[in-house]
Protein backbone atom coordinates (compact mmCIF):
# COMPACT_ATOMS: atom_id res chain seq x y z
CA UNK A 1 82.00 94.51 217.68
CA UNK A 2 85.40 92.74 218.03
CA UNK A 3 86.69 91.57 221.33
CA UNK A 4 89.83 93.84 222.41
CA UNK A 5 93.15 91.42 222.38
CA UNK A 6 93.78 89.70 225.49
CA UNK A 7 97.18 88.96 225.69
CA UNK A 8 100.57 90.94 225.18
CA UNK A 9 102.00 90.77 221.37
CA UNK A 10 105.38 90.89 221.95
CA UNK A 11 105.28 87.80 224.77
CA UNK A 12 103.25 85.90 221.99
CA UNK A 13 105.66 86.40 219.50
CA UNK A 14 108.49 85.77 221.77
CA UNK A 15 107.05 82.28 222.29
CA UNK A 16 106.79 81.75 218.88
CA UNK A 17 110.24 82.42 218.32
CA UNK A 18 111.32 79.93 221.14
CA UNK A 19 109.23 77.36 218.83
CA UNK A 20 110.70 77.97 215.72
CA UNK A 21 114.20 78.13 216.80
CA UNK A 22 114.14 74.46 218.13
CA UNK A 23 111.74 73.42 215.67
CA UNK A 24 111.76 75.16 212.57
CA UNK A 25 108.75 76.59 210.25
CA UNK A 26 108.02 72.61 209.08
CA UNK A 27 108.59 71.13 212.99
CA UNK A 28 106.22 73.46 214.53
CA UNK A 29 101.85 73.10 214.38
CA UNK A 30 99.94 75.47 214.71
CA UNK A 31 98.46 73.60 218.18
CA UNK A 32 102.02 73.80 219.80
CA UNK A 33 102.61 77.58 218.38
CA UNK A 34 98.95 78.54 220.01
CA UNK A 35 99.63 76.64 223.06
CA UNK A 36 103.43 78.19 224.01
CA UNK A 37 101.42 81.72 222.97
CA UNK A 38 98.92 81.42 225.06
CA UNK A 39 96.45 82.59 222.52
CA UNK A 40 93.41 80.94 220.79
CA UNK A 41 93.92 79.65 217.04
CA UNK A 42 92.12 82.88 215.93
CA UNK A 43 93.70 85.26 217.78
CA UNK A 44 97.11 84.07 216.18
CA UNK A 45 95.31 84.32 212.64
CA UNK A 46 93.72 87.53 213.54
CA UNK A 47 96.98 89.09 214.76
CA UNK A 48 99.86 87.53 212.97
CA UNK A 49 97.79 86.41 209.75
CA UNK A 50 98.72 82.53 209.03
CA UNK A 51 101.72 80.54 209.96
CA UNK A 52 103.76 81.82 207.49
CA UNK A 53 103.68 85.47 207.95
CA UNK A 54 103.72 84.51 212.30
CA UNK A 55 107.27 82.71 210.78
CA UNK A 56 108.51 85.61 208.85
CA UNK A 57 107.86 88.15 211.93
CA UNK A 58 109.69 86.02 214.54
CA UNK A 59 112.80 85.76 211.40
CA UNK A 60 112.67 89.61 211.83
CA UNK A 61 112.33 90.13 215.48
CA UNK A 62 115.09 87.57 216.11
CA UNK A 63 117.36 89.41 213.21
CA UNK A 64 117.20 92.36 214.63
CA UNK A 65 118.02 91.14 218.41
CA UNK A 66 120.66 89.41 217.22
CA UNK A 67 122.18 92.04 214.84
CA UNK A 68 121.84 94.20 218.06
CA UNK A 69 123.85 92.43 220.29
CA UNK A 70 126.19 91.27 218.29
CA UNK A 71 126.72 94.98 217.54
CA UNK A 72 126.58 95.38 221.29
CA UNK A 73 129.73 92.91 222.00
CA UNK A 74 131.66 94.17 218.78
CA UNK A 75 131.46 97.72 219.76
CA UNK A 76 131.41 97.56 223.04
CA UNK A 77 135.32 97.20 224.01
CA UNK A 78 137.38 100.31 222.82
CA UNK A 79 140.25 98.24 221.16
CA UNK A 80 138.69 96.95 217.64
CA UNK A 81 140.21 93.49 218.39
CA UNK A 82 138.81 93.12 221.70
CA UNK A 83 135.55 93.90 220.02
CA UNK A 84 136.08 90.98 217.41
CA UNK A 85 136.68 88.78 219.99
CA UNK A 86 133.58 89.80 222.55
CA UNK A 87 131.43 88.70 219.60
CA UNK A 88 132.56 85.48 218.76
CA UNK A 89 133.19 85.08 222.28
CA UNK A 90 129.34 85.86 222.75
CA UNK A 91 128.53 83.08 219.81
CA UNK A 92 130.60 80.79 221.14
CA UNK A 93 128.19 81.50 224.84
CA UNK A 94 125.11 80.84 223.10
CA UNK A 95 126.12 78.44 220.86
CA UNK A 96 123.89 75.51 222.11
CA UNK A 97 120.46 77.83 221.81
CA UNK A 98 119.19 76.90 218.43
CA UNK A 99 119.85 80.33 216.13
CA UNK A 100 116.71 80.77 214.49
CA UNK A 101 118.64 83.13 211.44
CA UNK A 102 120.76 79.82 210.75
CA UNK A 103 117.61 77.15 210.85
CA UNK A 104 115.50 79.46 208.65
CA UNK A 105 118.24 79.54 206.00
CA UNK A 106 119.11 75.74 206.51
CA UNK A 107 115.15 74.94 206.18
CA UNK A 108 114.60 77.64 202.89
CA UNK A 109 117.78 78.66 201.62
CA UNK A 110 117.36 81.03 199.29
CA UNK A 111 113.60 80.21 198.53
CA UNK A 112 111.73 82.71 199.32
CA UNK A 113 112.36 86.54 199.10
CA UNK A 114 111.04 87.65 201.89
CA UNK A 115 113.55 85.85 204.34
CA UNK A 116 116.15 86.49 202.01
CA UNK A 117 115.70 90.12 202.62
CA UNK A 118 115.22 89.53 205.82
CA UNK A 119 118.87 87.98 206.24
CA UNK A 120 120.12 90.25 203.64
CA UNK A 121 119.77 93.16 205.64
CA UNK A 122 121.09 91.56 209.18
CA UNK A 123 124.33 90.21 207.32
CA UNK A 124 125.05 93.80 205.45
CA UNK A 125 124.72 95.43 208.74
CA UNK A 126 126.95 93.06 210.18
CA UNK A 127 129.72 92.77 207.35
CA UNK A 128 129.61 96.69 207.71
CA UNK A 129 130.53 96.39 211.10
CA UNK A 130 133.28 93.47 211.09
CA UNK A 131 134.82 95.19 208.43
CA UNK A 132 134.96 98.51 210.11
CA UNK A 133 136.35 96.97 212.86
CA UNK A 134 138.84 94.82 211.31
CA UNK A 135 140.40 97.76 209.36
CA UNK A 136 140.66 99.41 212.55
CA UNK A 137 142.19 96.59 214.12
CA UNK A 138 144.66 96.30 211.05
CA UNK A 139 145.42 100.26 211.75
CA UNK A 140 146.31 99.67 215.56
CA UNK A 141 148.77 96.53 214.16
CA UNK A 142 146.73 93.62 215.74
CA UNK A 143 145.83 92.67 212.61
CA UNK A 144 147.81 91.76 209.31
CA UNK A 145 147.92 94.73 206.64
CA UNK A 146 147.66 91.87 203.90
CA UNK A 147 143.89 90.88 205.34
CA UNK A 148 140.92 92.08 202.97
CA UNK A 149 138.84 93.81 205.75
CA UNK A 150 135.47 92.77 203.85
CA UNK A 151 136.94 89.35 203.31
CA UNK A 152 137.13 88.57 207.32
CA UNK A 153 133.87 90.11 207.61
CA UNK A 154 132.71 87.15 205.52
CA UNK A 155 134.75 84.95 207.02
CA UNK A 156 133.67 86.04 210.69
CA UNK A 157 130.10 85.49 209.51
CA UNK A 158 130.50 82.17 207.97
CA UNK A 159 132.56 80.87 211.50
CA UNK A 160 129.67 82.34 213.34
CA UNK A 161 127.41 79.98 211.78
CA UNK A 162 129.87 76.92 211.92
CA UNK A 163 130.17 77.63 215.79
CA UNK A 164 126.66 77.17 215.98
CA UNK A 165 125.78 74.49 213.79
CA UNK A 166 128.71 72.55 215.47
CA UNK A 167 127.31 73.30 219.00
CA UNK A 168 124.02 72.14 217.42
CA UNK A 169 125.67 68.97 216.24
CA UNK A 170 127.36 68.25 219.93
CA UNK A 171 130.01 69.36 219.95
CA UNK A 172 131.75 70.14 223.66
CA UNK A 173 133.06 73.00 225.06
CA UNK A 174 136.79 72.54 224.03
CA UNK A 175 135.98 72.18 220.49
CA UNK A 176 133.73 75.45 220.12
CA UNK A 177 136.71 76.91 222.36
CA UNK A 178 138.81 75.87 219.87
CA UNK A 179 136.96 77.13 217.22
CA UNK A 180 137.02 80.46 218.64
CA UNK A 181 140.94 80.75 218.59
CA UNK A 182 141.27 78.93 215.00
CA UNK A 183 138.68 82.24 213.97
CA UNK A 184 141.47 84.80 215.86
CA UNK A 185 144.64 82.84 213.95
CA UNK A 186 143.28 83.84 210.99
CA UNK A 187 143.11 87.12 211.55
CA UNK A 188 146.78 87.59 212.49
């Protein structure tokens, strides 16, 4: 008869995530992953299956956090443009914690299909929800008329990532601040 689990699933995999997003898959053992876990090597194999598919579950669990509260900060003002602004504002806030959507796609690329999807999904959701946003700025006049709304969704994205590669790089506060305004002039 197998033992019942002894430790809580969603703290393991939290742990794991912490790993991988300052280490990456490559960076992290399986010794360090079952020692912030808390778990024995076979507990991790019998719950999560092998490195790989532990990996591929902490990509998804951090997608979807982060998808959520960047969703959170976009919608959360009632003005559109405020809304663009809390979120890159939020990036900007966290820009120094290593972003664990960014390393996996710096480490694979487009190499394997199941983090592609994985990212896939997160960025459609999000490109949905820039561009909805930026069309409604562009209706209340904050925004130009001439701006493709799915264009600056793409663009939004692809600063998001700069911020935080940058911040990962070194840079201070007054460039990521500047950043941040450079992403609002080119919305106007």
């Amino acid at each position: 008869m197998a033992r019942p689990r002894e430790f809580d699933r969603d703290q393991a995999l939290s742990a794991a995530i912490a790993l991988f997003r300052e280490h990456g898959f490559e960076g992290t053992s399986a010794s360090m992953l079952t020692g912030a876990m808390k778990i024995g090597r076979q507990s991790l194999y019998d719950t999560f299956g092998d490195k790989w598919q532990l990996y591929c579950a902490s990509v998804q669990r951090y997608a979807e956090n982060e998808t959520r509260a960047h969703l959170a900060a976009l919608n959360g003002p009632p003005e559109a443009f405020d809304g663009l602004e809390a979120m890159i504002q939020r990036v900007v806030a966290e820009a120094r914690r290593p972003c664990l959507g960014i390393g996996s796609i710096c480490e694979f690329g487009r190499s394997n299909e199941q983090l592609s999807a994985i990212h896939d999904a997160a960025a459609a959701t999000l490109r949905v929800a820039l561009s909805r946003r930026v069309s409604e700025a562009q209706a209340a006049g904050r925004i130009a008329p001439d701006v493709e709304p799915m264009e600056m969704a793409d663009f939004l994205l692809a600063h998001v990532a700069a911020i935080r590669i940058a911040a990962r790089g070194g840079a201070d506060d007054a460039h990521l601040a500047a950043l941040r305004r450079l992403a609002f002039r080119a919305l106007r």
